[in-house]
Protein backbone atom coordinates (compact mmCIF):
# COMPACT_ATOMS: atom_id res chain seq x y z
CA UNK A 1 64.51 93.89 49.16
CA UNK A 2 66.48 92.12 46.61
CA UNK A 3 65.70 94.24 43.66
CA UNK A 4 66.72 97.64 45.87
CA UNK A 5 69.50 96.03 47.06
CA UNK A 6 71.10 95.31 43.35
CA UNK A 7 70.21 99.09 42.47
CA UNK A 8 72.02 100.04 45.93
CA UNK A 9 75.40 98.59 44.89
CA UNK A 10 75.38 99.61 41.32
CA UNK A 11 74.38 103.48 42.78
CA UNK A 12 77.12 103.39 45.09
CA UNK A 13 79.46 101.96 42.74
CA UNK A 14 78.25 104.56 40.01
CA UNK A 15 79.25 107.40 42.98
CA UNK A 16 82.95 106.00 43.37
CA UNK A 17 83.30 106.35 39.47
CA UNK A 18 82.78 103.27 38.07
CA UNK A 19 80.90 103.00 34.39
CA UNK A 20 77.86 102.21 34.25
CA UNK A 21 78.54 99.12 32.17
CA UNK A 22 80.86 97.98 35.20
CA UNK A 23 78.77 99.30 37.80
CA UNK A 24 76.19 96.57 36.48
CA UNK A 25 78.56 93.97 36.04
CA UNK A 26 80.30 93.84 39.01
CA UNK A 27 77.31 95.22 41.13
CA UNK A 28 75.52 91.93 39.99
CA UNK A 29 78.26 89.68 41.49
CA UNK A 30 78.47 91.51 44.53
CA UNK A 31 74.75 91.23 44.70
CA UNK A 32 74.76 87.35 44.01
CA UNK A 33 77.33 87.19 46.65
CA UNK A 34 75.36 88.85 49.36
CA UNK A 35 71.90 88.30 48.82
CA UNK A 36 71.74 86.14 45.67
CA UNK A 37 72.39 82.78 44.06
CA UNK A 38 75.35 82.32 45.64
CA UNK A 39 75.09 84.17 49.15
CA UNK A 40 75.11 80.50 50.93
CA UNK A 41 78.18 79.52 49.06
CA UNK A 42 80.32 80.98 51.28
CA UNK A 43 80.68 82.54 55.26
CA UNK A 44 80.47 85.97 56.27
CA UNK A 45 83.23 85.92 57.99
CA UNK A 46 84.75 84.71 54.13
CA UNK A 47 82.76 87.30 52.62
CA UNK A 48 83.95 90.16 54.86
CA UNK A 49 87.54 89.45 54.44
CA UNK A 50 87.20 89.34 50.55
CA UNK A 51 85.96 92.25 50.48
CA UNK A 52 88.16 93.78 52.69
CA UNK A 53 91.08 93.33 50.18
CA UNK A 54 88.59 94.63 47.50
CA UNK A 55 88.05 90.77 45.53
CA UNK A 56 84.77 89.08 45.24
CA UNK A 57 84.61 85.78 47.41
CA UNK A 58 84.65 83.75 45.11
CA UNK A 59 87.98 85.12 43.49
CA UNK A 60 89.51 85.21 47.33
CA UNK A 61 88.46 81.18 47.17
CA UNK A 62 89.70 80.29 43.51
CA UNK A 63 93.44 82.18 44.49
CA UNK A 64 93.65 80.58 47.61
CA UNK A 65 94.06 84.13 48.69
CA UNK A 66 95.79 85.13 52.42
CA UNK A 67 97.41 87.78 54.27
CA UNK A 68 100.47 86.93 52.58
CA UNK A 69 99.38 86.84 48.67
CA UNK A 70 96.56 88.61 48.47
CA UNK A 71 98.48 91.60 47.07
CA UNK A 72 99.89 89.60 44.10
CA UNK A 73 96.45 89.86 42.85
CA UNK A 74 94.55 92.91 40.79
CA UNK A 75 91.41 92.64 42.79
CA UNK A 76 87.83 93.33 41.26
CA UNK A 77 87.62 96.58 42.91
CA UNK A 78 91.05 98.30 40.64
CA UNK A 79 89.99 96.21 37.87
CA UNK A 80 86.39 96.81 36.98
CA UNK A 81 86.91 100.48 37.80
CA UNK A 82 89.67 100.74 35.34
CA UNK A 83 86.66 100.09 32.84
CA UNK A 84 86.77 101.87 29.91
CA UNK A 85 90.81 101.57 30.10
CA UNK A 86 90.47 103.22 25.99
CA UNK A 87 87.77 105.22 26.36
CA UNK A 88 87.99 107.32 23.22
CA UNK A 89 89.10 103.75 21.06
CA UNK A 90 86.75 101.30 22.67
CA UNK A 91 84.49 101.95 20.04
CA UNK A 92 87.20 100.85 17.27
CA UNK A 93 87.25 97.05 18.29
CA UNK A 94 83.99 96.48 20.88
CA UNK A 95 81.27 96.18 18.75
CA UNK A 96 80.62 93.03 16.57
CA UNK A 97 79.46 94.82 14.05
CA UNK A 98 81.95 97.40 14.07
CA UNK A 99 85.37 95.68 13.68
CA UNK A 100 83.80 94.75 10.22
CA UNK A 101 84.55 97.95 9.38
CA UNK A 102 87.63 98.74 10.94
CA UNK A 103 89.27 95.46 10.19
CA UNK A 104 87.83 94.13 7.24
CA UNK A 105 88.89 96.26 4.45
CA UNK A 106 92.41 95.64 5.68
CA UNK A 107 93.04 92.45 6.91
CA UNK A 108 89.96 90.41 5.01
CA UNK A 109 91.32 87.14 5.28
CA UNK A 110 91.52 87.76 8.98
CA UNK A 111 87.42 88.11 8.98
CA UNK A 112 84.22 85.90 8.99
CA UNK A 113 81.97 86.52 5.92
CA UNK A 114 79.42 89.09 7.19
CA UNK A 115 75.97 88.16 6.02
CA UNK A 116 73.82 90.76 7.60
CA UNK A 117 72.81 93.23 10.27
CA UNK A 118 69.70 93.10 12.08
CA UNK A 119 68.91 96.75 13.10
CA UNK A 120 67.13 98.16 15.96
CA UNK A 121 63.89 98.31 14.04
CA UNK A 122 64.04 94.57 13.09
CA UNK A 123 65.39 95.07 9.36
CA UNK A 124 67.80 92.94 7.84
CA UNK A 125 70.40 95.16 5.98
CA UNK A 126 72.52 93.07 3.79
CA UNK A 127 76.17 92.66 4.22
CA UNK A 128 78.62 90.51 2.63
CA UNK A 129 76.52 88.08 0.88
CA UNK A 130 74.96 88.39 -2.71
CA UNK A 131 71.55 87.04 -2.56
CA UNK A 132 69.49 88.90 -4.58
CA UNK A 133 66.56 90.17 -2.62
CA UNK A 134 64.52 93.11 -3.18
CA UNK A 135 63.11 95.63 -0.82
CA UNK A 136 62.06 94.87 2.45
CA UNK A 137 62.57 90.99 3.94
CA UNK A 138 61.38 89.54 7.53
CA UNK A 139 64.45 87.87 9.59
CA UNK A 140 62.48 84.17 8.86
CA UNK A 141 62.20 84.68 5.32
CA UNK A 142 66.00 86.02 4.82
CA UNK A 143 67.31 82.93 6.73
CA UNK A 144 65.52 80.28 4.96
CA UNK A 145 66.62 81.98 1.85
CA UNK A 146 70.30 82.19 3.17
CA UNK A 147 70.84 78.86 4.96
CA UNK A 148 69.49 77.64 1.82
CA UNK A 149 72.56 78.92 0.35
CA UNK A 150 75.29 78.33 3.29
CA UNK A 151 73.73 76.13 5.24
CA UNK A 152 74.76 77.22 8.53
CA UNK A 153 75.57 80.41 10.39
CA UNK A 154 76.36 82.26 13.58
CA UNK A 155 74.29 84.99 14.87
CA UNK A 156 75.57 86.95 17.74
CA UNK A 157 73.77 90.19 20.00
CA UNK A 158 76.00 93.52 19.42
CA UNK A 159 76.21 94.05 23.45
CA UNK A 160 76.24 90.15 24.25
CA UNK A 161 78.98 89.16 26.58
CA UNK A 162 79.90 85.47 27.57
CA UNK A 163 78.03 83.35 24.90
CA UNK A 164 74.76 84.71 26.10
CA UNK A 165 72.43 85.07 23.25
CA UNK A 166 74.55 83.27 20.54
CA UNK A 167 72.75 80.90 17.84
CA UNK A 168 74.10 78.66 15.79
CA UNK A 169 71.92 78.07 13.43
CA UNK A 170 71.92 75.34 10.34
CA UNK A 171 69.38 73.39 8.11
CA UNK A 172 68.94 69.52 8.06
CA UNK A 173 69.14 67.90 4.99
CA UNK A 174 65.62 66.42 4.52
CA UNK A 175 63.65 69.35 6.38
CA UNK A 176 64.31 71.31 9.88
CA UNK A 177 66.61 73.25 11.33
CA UNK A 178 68.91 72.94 14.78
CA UNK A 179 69.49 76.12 17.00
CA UNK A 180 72.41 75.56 19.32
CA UNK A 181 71.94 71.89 18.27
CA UNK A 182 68.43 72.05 18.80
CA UNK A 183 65.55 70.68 16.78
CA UNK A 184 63.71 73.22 15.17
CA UNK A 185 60.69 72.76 12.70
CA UNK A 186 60.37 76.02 11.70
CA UNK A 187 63.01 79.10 12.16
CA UNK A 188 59.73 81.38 13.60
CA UNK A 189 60.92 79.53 16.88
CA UNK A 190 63.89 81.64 17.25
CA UNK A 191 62.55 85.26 15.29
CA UNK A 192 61.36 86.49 19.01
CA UNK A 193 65.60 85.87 20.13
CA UNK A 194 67.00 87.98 17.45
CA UNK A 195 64.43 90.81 16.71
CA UNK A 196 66.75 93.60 17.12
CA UNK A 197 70.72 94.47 17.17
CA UNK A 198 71.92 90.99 15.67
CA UNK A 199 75.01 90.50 13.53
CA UNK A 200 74.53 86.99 11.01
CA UNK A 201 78.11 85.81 10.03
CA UNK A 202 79.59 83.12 8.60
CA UNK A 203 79.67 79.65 11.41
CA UNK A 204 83.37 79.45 11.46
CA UNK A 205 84.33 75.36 11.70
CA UNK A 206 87.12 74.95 14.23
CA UNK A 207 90.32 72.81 13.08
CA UNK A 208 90.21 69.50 13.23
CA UNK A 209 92.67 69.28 15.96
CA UNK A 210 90.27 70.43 18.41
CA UNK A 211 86.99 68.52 16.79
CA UNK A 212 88.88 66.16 18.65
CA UNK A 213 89.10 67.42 21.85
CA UNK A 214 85.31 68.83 21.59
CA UNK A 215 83.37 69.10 18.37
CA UNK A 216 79.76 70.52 19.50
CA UNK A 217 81.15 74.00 19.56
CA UNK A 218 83.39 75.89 17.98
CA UNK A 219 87.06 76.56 20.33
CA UNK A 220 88.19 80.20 20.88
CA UNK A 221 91.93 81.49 21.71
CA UNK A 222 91.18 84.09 24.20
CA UNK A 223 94.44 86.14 24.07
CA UNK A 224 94.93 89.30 26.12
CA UNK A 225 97.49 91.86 25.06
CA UNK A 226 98.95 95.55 25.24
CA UNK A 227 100.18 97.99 22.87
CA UNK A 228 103.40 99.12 25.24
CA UNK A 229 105.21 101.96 23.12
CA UNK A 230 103.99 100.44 19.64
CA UNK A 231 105.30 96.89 20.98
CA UNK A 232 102.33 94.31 21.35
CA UNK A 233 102.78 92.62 24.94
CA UNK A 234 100.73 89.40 25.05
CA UNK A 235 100.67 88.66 28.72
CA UNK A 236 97.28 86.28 28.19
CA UNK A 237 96.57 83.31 26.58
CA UNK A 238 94.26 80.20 26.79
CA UNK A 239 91.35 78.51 24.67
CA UNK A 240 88.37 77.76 25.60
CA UNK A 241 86.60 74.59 24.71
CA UNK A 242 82.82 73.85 25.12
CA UNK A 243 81.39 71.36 27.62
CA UNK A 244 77.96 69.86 27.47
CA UNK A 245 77.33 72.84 30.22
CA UNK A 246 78.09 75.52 27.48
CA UNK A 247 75.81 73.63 24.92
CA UNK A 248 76.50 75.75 21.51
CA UNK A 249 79.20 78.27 23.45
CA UNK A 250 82.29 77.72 24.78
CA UNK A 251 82.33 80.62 27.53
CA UNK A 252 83.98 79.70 31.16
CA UNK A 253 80.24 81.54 32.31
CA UNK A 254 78.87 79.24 29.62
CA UNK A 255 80.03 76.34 31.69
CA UNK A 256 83.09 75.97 29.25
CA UNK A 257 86.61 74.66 30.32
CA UNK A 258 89.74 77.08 29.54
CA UNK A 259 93.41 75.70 28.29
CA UNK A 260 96.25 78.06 28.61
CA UNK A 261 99.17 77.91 26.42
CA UNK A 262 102.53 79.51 26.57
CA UNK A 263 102.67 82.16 24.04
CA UNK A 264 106.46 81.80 23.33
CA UNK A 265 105.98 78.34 21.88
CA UNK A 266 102.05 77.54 21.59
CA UNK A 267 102.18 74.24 23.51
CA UNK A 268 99.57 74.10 26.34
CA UNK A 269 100.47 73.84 30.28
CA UNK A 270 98.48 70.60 30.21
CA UNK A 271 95.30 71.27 32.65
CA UNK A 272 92.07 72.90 32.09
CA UNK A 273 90.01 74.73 34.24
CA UNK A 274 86.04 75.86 34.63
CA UNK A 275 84.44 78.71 36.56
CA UNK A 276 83.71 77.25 40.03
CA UNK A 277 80.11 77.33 40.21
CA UNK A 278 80.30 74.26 37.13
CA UNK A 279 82.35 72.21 39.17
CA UNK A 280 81.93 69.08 41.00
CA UNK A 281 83.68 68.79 44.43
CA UNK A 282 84.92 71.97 44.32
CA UNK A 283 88.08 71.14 41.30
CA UNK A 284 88.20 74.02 39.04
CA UNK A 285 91.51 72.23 37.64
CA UNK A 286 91.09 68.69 35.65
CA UNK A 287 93.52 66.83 33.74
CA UNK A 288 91.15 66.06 31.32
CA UNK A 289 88.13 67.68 29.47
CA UNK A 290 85.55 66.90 31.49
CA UNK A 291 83.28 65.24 28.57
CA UNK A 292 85.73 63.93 26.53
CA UNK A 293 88.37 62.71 28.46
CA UNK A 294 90.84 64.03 26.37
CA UNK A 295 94.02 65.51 27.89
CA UNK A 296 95.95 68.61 26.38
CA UNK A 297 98.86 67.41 27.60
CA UNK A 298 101.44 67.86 25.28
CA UNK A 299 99.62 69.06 22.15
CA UNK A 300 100.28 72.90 20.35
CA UNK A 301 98.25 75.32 18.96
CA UNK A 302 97.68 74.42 15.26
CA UNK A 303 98.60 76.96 12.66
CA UNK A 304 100.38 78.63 15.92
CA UNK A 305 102.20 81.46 13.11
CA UNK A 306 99.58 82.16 11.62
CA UNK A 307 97.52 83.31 15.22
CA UNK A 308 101.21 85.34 16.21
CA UNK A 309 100.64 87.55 13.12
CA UNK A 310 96.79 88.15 13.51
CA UNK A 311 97.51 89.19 16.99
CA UNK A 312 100.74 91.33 15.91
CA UNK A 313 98.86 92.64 12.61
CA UNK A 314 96.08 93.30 14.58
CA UNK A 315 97.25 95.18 17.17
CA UNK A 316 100.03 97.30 14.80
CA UNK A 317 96.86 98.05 12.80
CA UNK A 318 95.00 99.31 15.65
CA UNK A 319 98.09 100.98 17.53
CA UNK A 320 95.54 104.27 18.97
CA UNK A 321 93.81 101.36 21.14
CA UNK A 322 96.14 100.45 24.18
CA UNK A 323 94.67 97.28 25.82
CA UNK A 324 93.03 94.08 23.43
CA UNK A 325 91.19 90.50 24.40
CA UNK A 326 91.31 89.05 21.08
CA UNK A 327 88.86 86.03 19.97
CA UNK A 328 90.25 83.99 17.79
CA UNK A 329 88.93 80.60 15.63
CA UNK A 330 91.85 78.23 14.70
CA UNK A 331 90.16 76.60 11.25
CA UNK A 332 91.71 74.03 9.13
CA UNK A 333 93.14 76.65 6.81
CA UNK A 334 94.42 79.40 9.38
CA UNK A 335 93.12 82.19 11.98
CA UNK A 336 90.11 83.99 12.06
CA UNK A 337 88.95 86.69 14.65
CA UNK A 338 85.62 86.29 15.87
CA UNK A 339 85.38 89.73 18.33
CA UNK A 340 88.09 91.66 19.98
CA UNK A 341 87.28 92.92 23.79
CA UNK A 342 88.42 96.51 25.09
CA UNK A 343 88.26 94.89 28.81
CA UNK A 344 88.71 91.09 29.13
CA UNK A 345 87.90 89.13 32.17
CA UNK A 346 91.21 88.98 34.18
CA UNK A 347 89.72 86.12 36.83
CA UNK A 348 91.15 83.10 35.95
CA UNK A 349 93.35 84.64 33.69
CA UNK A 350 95.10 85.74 36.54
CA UNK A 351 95.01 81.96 37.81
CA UNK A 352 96.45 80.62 34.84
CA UNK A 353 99.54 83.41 34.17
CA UNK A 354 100.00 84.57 37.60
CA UNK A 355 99.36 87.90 39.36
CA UNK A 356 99.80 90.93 38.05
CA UNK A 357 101.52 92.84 40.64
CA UNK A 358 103.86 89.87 41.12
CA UNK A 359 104.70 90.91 37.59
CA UNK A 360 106.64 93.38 38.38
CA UNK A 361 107.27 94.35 34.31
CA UNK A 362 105.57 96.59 32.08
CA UNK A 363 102.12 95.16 32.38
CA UNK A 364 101.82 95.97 36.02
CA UNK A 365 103.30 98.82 35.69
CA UNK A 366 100.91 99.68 32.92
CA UNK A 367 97.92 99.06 35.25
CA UNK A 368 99.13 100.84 38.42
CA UNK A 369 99.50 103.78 36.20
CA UNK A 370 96.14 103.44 34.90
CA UNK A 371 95.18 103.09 38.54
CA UNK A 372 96.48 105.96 39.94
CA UNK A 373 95.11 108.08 36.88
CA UNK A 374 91.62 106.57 38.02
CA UNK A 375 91.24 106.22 41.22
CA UNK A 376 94.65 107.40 42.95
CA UNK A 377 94.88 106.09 46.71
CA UNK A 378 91.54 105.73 47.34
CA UNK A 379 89.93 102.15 48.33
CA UNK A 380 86.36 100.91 48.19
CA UNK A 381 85.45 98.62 50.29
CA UNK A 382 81.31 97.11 49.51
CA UNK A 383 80.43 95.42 52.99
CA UNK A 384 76.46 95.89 53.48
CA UNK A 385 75.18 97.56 56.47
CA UNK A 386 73.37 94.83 57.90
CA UNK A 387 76.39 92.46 57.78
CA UNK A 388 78.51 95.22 59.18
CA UNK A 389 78.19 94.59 62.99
């Protein structure tokens, strides 16, 4: 029942013209919703009206959404359906492996060092680095060799989304290794994780700034922007910190904690907040970071100039791509990008910055005209048959 339920949703969302990639994506929360994880987590009666105004229930809980408000909101249903908003330029900035390519020759001291590739067939194709190997090398035998060298690294799935399937991986002095901070005796532990479609970069160490706000994991500036008539528009922008949830990620569906900051000046709002399934009573918003203890209150972005002109740069460089959720590592030195996203989550963004149709500027106008390219008037509504009555 379950498994031809989740192939129900996706099919009918697949028929209204969603992607396939979104079609999975948000067929799997409607599913969870439903029949699921989380089906107890809220009423029918909940569920129905949710859905009604096209949002999932648990974005109809986190908004506090009513009659009244609802509309300030760009609901799942217009949002995931927008999906690919670039489709020709997607390709240009999505894939980990690819903004190597289209960013590095350019802007190089933008970029991680690239080590290697890890191809479909399980090769290792050399990258950046210089180690002198010859031939053919298995993935255990090239990392020994290069942590050897660097000591640790970052290795990250082309199509993984969220912190799911990231490894940071580094070698003890005196013998072993840690995997998301791990003990490992030998790296054949992880080989069956990363057998295929793997990008090994340099482990970019976070500023010290927010070491001391969380140092387990490495903080990322999530910052969402548009090019708007060759003007970048940066309507987005937060960080998220790990927790001891997110372990070696700092992902809100890692269990991380999210920080916005005003873009104008860099200083944060002074709250985080966490995806509501990793929170205790119910409080997505906390004062302070939940492990920690340490407030935000007050403190700015570090090296806040140098993140404005990667984002600018970035975006002027890439100009044929419209719509950009940049992910950026603040280090002790500058900026670096760690991926770029051709359709951010706009959940709790939405929390954080406020609606977009109660805008009312160029970004919602930007998406209703997307919208009515898509999808014009039409609405979808996903209520199941048997909860119909």
């Amino acid at each position: 029942m379950g498994i031809d339920a989740k192939e129900r949703i996706i099919h009918n969302l697949l028929e209204k013209g969603y992607s396939l990639n979104s079609a999975k994506y948000y067929g799997s929360h409607i599913y969870d919703e439903w029949y699921g994880k989380l089906k107890d987590d809220f009423t029918l009666e909940e569920k129905k009206w949710a859905y009604s105004k096209g949002y999932l229930a648990e974005r109809a809980k986190i908004f506090q959404l009513n009659e009244s408000n609802y509309k300030d909101y760009i609901n799942d249903e217009d949002y995931y359906i927008l999906d690919p908003i670039d489709p020709v330029t997607k390709r240009l900035v999505d894939g980990k492996l690819t903004i190597h390519y289209t960013i590095g020759g350019k802007y190089p001291e933008y970029m991680p060092i690239y080590y290697a590739w890890i191809d479909e067939n399980s090769r290792v194709i050399q990258l950046d680095d210089n180690i002198p190997l010859a031939g053919k090398i298995d993935i255990k035998s090239y990392l020994e060799v290069l942590l050897d060298k660097v000591g640790i690294v970052a290795i990250k799935p082309l199509a993984g989304a969220g912190g799911i399937g990231f490894l940071k991986l580094e070698k003890i002095i005196g013998g072993g290794y840690l995997a998301n901070g791990k003990n490992i005796d030998s790296l054949q532990e992880i080989v069956p994780s990363i057998d295929s479609m793997y990008v090994v970069t340099e482990y970019i160490k976070q500023c010290k700034e927010f070491d001391a706000i969380w140092k387990d994991s490495a903080a990322t500036l999530r910052v969402i922007a548009l090019n708007i008539d060759q003007e970048t528009k940066v309507f987005v922008s937060y960080v998220r910190f790990g927790t001891n949830v997110s372990k070696g990620a700092c992902n809100l569906t890692s269990g991380g904690v999210a920080a916005p900051f005003d873009w104008e000046t860099g200083y944060f709002y002074g709250d985080y907040y966490r995806y509501l399934k990793y929170c205790q009573n119910g409080e997505f918003k906390v004062s302070k970071h939940p492990d920690s203890g340490v407030s935000i209150q007050g403190k700015q972005i570090p090296h806040f100039d140098k993140v404005k002109n990667l984002v600018n740069d970035l975006s002027r460089y890439l100009a044929v791509h419209k719509y950009f959720g940049f992910d950026i590592i603040i280090t002790d030195e500058g900026a670096k990008i760690c991926e770029i996203n051709s359709h951010p989550s706009i959940d709790y963004e939405q929390l954080m910055h406020g609606g977009i149709w109660k805008r009312n500027d160029e970004v919602s106008d930007f998406f209703r005209n997307k919208l009515k390219e898509k999808k014009g008037e039409e609405s979808f509504v996903f209520i199941p048959d048997e909860f119909n009555n």
